[in-house]
PDB file of N, CA and C in Angstrom:
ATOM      1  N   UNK A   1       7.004 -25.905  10.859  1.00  0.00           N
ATOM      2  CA  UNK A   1       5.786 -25.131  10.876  1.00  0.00           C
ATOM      3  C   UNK A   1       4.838 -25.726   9.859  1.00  0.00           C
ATOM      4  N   UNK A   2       3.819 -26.235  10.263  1.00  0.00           N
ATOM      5  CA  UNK A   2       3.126 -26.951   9.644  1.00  0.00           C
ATOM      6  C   UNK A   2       1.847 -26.154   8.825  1.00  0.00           C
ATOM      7  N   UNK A   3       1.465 -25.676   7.858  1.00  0.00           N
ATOM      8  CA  UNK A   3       0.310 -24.790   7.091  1.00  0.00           C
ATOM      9  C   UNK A   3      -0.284 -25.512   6.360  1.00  0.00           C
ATOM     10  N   UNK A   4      -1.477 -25.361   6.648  1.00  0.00           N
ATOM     11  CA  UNK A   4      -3.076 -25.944   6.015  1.00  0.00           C
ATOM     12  C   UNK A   4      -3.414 -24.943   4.881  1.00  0.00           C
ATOM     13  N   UNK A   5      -3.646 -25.186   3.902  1.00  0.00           N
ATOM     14  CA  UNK A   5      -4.312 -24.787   2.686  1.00  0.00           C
ATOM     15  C   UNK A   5      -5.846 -24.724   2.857  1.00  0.00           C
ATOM     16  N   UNK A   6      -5.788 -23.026   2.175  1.00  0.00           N
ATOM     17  CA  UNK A   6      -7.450 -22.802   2.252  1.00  0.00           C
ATOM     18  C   UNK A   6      -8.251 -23.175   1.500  1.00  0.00           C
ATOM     19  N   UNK A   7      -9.398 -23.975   1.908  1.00  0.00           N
ATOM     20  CA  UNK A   7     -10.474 -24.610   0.711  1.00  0.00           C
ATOM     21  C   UNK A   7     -11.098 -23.742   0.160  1.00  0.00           C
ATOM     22  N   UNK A   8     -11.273 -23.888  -1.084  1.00  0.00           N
ATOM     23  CA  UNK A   8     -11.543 -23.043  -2.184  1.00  0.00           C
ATOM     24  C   UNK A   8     -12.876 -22.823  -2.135  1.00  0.00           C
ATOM     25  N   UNK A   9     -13.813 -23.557  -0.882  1.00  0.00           N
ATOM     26  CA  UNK A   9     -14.847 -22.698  -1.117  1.00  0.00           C
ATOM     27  C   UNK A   9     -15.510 -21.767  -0.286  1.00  0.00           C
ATOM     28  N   UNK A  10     -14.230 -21.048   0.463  1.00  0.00           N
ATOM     29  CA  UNK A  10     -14.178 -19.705   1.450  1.00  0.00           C
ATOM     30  C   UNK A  10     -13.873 -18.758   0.299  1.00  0.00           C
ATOM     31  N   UNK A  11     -15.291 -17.684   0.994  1.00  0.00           N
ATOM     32  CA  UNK A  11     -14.769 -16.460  -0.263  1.00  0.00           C
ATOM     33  C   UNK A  11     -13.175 -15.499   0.495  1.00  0.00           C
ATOM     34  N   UNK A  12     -13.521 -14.671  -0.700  1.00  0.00           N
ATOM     35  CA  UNK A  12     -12.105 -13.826  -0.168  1.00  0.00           C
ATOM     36  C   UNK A  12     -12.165 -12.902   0.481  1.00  0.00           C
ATOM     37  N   UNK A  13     -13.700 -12.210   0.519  1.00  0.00           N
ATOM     38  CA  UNK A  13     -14.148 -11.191   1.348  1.00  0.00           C
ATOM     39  C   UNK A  13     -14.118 -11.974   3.137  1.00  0.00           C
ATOM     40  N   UNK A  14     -14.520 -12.964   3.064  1.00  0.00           N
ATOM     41  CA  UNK A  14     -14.339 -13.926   4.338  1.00  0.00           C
ATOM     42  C   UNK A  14     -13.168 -13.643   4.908  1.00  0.00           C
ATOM     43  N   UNK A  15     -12.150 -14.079   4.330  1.00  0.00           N
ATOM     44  CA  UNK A  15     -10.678 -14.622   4.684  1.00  0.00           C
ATOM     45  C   UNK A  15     -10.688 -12.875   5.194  1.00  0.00           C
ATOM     46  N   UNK A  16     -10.507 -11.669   3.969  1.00  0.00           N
ATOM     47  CA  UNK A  16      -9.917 -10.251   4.147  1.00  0.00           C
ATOM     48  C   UNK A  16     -10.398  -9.592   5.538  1.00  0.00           C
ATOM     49  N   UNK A  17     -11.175  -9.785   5.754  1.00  0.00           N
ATOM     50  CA  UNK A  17     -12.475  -9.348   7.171  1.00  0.00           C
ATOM     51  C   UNK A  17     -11.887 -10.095   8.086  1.00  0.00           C
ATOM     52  N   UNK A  18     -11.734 -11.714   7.700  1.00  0.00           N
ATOM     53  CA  UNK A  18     -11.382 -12.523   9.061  1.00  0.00           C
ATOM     54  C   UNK A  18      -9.909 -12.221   9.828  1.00  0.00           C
ATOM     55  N   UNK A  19      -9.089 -11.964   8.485  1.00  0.00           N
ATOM     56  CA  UNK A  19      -7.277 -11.687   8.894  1.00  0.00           C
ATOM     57  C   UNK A  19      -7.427 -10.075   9.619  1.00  0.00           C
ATOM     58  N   UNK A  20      -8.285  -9.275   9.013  1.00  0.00           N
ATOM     59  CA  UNK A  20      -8.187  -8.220   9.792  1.00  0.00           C
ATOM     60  C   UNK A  20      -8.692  -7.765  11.376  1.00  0.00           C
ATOM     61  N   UNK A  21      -9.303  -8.715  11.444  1.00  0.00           N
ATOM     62  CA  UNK A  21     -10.310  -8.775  12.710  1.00  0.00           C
ATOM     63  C   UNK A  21      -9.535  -9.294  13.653  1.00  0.00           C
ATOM     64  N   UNK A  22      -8.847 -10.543  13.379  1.00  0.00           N
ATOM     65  CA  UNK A  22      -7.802 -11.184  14.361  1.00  0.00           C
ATOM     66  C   UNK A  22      -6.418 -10.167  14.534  1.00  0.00           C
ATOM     67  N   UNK A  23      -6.635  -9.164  13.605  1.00  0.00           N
ATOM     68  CA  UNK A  23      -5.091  -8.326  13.523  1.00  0.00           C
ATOM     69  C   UNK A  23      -5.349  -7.186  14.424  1.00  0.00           C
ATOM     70  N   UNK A  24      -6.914  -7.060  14.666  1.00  0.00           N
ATOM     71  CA  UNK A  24      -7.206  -5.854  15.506  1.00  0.00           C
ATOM     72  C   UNK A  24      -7.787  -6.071  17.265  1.00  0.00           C
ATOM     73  N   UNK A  25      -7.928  -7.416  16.834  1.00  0.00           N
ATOM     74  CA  UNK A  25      -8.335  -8.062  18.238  1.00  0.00           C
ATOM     75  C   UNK A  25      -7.419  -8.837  18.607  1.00  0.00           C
ATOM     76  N   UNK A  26      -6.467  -9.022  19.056  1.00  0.00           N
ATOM     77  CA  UNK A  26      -5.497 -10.207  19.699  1.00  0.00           C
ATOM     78  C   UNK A  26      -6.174 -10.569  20.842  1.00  0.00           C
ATOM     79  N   UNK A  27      -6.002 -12.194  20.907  1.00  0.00           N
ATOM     80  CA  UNK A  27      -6.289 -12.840  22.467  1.00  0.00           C
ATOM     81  C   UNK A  27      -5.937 -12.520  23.741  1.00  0.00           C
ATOM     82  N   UNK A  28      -4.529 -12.406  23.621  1.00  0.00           N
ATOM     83  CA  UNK A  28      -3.753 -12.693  24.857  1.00  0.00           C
ATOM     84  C   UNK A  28      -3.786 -11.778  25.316  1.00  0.00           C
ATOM     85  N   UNK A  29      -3.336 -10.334  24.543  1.00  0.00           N
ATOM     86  CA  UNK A  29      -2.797  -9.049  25.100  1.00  0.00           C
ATOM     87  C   UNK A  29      -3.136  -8.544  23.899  1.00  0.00           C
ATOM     88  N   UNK A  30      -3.734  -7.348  24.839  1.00  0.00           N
ATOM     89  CA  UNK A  30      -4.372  -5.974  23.809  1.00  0.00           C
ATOM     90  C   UNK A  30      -3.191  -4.555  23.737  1.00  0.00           C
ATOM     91  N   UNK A  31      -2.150  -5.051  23.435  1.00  0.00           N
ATOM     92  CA  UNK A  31      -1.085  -4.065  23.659  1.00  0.00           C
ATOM     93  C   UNK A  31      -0.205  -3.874  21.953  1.00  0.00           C
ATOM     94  N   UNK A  32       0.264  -3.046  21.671  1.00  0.00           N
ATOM     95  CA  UNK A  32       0.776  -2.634  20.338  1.00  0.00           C
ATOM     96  C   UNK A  32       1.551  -4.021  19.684  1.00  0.00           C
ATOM     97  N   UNK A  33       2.247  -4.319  20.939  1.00  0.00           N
ATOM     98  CA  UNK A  33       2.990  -5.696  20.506  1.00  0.00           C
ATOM     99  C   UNK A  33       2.511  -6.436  20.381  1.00  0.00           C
ATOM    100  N   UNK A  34       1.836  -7.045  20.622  1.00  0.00           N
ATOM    101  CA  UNK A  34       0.727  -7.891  20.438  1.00  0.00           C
ATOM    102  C   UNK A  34      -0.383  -8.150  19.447  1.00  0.00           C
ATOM    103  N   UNK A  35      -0.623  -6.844  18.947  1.00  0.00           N
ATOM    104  CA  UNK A  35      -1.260  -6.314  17.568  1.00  0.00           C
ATOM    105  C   UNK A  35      -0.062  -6.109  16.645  1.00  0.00           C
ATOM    106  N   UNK A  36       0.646  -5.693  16.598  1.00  0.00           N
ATOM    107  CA  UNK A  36       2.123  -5.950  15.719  1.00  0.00           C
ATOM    108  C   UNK A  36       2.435  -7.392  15.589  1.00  0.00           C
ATOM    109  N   UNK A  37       2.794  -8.224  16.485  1.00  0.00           N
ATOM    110  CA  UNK A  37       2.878 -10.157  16.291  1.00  0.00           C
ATOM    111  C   UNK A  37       1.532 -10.282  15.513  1.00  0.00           C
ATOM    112  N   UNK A  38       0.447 -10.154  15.645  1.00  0.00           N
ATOM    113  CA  UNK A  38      -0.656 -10.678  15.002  1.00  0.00           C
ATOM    114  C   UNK A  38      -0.681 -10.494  13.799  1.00  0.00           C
ATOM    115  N   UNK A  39      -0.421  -9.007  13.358  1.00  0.00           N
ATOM    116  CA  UNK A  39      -0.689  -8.830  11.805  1.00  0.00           C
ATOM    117  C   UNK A  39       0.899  -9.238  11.117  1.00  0.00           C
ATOM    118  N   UNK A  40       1.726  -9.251  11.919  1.00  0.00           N
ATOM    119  CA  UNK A  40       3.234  -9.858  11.010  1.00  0.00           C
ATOM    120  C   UNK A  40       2.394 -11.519  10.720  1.00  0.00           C
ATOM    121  N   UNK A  41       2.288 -11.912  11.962  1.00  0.00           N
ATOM    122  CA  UNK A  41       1.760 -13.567  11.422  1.00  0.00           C
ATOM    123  C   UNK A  41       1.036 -13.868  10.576  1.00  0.00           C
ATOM    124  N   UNK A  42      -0.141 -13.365  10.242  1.00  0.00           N
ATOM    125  CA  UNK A  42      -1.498 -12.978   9.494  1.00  0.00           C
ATOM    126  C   UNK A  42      -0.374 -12.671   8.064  1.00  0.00           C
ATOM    127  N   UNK A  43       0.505 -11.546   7.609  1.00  0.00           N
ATOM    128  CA  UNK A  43       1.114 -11.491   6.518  1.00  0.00           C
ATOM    129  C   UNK A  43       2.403 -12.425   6.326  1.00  0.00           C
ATOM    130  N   UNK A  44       2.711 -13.367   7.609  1.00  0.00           N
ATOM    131  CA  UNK A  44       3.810 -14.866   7.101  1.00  0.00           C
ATOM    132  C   UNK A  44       2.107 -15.998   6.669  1.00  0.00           C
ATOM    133  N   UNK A  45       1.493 -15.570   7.414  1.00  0.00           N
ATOM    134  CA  UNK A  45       0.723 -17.500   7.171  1.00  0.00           C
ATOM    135  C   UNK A  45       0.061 -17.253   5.749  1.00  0.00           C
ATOM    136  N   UNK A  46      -0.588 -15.776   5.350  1.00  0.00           N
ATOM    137  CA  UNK A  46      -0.639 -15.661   3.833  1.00  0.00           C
ATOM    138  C   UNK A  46       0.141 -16.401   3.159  1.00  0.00           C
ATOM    139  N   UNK A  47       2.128 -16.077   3.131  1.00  0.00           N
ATOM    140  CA  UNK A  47       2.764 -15.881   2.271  1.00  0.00           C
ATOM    141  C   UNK A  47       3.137 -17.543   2.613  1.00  0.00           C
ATOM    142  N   UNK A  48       2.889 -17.981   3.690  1.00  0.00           N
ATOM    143  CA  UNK A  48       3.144 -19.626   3.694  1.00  0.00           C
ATOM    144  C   UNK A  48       1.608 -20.535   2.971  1.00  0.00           C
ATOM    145  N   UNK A  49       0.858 -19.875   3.271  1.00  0.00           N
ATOM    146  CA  UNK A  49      -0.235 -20.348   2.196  1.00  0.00           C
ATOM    147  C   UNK A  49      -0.344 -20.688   0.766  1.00  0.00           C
ATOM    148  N   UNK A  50       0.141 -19.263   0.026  1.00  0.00           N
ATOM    149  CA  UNK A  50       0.481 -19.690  -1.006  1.00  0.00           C
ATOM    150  C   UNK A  50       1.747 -20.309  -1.329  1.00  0.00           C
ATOM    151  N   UNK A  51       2.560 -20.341  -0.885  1.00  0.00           N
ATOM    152  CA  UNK A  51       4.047 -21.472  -1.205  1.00  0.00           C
ATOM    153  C   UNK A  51       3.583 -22.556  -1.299  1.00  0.00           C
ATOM    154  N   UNK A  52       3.345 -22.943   0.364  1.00  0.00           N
ATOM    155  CA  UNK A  52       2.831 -24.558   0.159  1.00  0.00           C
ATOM    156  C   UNK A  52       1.293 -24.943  -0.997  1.00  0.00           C
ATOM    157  N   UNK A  53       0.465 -23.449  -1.343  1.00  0.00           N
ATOM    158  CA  UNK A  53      -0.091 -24.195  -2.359  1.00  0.00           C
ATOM    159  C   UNK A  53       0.421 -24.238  -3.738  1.00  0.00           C
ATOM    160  N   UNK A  54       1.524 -23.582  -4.551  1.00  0.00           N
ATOM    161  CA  UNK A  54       2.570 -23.360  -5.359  1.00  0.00           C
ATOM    162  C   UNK A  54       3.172 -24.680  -5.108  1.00  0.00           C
ATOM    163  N   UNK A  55       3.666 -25.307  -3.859  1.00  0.00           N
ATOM    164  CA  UNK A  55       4.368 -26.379  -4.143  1.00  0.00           C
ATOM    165  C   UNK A  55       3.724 -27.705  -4.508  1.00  0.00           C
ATOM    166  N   UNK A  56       2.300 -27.559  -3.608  1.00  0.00           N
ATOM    167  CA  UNK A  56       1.766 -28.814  -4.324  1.00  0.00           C
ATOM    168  C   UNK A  56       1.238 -28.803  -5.874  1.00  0.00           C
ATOM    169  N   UNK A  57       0.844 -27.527  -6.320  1.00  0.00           N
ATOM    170  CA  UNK A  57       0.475 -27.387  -7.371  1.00  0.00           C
ATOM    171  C   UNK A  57       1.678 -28.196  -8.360  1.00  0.00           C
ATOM    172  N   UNK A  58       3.192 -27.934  -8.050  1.00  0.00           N
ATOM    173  CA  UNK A  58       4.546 -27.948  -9.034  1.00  0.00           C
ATOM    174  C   UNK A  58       4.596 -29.304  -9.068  1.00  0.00           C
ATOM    175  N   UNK A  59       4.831 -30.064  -7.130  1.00  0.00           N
ATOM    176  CA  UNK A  59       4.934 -31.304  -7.033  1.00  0.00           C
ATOM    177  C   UNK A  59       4.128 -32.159  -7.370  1.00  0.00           C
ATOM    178  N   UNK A  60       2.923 -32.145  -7.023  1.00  0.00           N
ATOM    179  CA  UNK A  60       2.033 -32.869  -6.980  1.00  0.00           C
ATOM    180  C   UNK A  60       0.711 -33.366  -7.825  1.00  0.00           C
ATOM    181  N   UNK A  61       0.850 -31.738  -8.072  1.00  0.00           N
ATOM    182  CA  UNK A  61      -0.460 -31.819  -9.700  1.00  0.00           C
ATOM    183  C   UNK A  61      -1.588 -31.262  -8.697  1.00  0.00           C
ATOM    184  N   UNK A  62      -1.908 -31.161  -7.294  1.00  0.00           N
ATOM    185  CA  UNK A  62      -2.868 -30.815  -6.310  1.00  0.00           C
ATOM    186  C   UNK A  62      -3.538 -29.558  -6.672  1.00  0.00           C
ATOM    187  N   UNK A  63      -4.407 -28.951  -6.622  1.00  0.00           N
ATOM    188  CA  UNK A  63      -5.374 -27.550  -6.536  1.00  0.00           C
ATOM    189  C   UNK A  63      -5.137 -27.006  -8.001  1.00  0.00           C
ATOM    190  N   UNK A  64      -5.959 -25.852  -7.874  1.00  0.00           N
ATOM    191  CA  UNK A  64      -5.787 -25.466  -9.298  1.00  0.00           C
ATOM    192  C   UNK A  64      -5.234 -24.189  -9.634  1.00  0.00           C
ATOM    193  N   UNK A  65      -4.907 -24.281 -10.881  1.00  0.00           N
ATOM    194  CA  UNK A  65      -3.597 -22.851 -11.090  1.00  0.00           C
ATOM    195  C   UNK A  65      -4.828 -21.217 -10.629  1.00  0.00           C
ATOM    196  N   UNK A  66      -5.322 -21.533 -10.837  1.00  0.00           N
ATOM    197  CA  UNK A  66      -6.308 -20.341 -10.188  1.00  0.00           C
ATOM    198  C   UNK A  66      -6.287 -19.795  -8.733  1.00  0.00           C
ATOM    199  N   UNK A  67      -6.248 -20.632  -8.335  1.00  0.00           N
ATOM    200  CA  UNK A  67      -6.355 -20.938  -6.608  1.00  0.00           C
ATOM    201  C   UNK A  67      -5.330 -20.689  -6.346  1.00  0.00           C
ATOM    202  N   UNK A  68      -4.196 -21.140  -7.219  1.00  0.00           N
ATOM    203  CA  UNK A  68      -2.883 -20.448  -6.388  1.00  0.00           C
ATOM    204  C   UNK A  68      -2.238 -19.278  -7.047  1.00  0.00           C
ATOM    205  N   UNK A  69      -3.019 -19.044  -7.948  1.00  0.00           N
ATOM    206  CA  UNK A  69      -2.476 -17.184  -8.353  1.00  0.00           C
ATOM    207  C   UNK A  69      -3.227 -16.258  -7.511  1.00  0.00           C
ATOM    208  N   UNK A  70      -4.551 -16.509  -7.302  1.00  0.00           N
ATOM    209  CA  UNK A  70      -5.310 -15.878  -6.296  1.00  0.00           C
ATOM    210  C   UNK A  70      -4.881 -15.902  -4.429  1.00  0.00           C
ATOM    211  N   UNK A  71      -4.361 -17.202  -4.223  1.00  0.00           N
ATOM    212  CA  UNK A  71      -3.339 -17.127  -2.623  1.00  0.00           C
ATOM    213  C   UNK A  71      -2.310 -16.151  -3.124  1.00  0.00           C
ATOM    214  N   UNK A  72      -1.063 -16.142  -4.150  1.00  0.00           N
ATOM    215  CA  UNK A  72       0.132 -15.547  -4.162  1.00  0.00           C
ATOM    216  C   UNK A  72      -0.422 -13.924  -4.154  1.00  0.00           C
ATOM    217  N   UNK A  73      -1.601 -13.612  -4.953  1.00  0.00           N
ATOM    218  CA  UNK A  73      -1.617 -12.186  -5.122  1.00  0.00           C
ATOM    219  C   UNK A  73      -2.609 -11.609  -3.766  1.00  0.00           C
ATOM    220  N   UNK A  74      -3.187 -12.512  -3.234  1.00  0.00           N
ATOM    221  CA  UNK A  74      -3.567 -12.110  -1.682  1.00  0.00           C
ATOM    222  C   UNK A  74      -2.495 -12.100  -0.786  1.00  0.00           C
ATOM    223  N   UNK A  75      -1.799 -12.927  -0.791  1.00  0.00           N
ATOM    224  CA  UNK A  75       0.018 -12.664  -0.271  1.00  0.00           C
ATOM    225  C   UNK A  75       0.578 -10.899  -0.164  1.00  0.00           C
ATOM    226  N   UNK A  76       0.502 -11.238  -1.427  1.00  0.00           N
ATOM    227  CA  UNK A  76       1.472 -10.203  -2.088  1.00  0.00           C
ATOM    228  C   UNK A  76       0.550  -9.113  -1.634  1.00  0.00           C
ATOM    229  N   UNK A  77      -0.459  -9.212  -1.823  1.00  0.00           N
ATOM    230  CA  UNK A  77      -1.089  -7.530  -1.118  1.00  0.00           C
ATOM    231  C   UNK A  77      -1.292  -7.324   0.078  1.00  0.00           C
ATOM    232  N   UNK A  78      -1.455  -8.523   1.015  1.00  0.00           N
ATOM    233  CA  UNK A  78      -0.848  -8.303   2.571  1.00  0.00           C
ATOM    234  C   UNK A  78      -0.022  -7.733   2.698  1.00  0.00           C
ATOM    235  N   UNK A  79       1.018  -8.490   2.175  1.00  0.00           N
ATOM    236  CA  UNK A  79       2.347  -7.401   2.563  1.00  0.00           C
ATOM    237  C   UNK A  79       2.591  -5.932   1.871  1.00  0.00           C
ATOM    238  N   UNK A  80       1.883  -5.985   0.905  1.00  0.00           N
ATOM    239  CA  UNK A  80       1.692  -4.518   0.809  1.00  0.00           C
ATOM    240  C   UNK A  80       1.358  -3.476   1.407  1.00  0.00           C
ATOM    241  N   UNK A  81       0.064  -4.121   2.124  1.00  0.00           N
ATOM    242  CA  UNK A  81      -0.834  -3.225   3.194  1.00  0.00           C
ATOM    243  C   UNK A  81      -0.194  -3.484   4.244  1.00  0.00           C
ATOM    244  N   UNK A  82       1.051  -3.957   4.799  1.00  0.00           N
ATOM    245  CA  UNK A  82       1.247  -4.129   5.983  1.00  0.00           C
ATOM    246  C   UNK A  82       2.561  -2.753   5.682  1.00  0.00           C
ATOM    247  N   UNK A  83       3.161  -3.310   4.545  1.00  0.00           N
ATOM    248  CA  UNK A  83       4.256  -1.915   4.239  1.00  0.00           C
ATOM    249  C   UNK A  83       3.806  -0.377   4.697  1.00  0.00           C
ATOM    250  N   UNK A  84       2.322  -0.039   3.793  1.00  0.00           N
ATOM    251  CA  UNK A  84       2.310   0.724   3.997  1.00  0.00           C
ATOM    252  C   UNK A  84       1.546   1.428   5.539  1.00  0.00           C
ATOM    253  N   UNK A  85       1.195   0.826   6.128  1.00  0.00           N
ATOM    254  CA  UNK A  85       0.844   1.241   7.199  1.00  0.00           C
ATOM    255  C   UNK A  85       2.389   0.977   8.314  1.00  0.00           C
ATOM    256  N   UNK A  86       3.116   0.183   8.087  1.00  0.00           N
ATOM    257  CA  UNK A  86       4.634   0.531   8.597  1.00  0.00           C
ATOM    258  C   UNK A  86       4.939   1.616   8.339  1.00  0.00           C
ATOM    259  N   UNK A  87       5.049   2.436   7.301  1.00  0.00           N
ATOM    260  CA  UNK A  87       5.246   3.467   6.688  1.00  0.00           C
ATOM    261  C   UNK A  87       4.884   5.080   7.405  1.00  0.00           C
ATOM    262  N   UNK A  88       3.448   4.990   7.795  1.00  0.00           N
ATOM    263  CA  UNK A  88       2.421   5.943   7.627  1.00  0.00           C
ATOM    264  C   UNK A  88       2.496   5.562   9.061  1.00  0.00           C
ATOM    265  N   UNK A  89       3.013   4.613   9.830  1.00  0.00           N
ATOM    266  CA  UNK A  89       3.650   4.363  11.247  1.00  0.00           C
ATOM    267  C   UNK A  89       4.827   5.445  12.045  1.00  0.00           C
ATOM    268  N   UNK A  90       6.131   4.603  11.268  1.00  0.00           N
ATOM    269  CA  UNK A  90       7.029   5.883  10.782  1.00  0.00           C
ATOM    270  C   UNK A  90       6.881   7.371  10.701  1.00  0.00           C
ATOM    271  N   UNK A  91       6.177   7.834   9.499  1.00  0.00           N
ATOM    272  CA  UNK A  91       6.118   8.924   9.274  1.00  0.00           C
ATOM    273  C   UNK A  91       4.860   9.340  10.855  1.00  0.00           C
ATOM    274  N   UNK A  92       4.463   8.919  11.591  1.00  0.00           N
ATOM    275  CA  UNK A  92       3.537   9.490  12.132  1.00  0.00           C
ATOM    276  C   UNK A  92       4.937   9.779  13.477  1.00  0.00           C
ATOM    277  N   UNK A  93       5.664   8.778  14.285  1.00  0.00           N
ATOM    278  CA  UNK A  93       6.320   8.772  14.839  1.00  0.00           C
ATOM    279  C   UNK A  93       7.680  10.367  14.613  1.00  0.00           C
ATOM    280  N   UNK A  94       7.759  10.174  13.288  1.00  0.00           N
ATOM    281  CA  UNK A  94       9.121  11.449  13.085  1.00  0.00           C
ATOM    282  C   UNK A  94       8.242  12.754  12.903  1.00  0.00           C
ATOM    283  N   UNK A  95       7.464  13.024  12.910  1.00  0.00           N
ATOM    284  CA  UNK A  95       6.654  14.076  12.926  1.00  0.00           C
ATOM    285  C   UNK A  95       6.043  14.068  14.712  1.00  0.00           C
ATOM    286  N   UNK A  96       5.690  13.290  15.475  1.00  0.00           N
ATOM    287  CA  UNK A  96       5.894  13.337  16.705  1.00  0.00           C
ATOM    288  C   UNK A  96       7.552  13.968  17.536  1.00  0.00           C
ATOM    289  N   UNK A  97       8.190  13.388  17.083  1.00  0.00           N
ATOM    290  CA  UNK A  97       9.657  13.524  17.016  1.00  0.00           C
ATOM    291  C   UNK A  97      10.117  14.811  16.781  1.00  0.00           C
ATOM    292  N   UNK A  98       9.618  15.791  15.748  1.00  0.00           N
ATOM    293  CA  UNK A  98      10.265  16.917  15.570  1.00  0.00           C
ATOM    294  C   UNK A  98       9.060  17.761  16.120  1.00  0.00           C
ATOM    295  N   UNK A  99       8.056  17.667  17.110  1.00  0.00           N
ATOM    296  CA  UNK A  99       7.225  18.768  17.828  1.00  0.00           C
ATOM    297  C   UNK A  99       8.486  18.908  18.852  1.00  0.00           C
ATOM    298  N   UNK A 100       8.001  20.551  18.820  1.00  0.00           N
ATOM    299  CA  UNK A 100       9.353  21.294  20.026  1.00  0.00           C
ATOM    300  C   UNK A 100       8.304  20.897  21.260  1.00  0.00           C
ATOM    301  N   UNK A 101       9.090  20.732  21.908  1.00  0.00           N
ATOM    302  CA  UNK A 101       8.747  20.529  23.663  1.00  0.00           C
ATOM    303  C   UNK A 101       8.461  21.910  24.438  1.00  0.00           C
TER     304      UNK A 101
END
């Protein structure tokens, strides 16, 4: 799986708007699954973003320590926001679940 590193001179409001937009619009199919694959991918290609820029940073001497504390903690709060709306998913489902019929 091959991941491209984001040039540092895309803001972050860009990127946050752009990942969410593709997470609410899928191409192929406008169906839950389909919006579920999108935003799981959207919170792996984050978290592969910053690795591979962490690794060139370690290996290589490449980008700057800024740039890649700012990918890891945009990472890291994807998957936050993806937790909690799993969550608030859940809880919407078991409360469906216990209405009497």
């Amino acid at each position: 799986m091959s991941l491209s590193s984001i040039p540092s001179s895309i803001p972050i409001s860009g990127l946050v708007s752009g990942s969410l937009k593709a997470a609410t619009v899928p191409k192929e199919d406008s169906g839950f699954a389909a919006l579920l694959n999108s935003a799981v991918s959207a919170v792996e290609g984050a978290h592969g973003t910053a690795v591979k820029a962490t690794e060139d940073l370690l290996t290589r001497g490449q980008g700057d320590i800024h740039e890649v504390a700012l990918l890891s903690q945009r990472a890291e709060l994807s998957l936050e926001l993806f937790q909690q709306v799993r969550n608030k998913l859940v809880q919407a489902y078991q409360e469906v679940m216990r209405m009497p019929m």
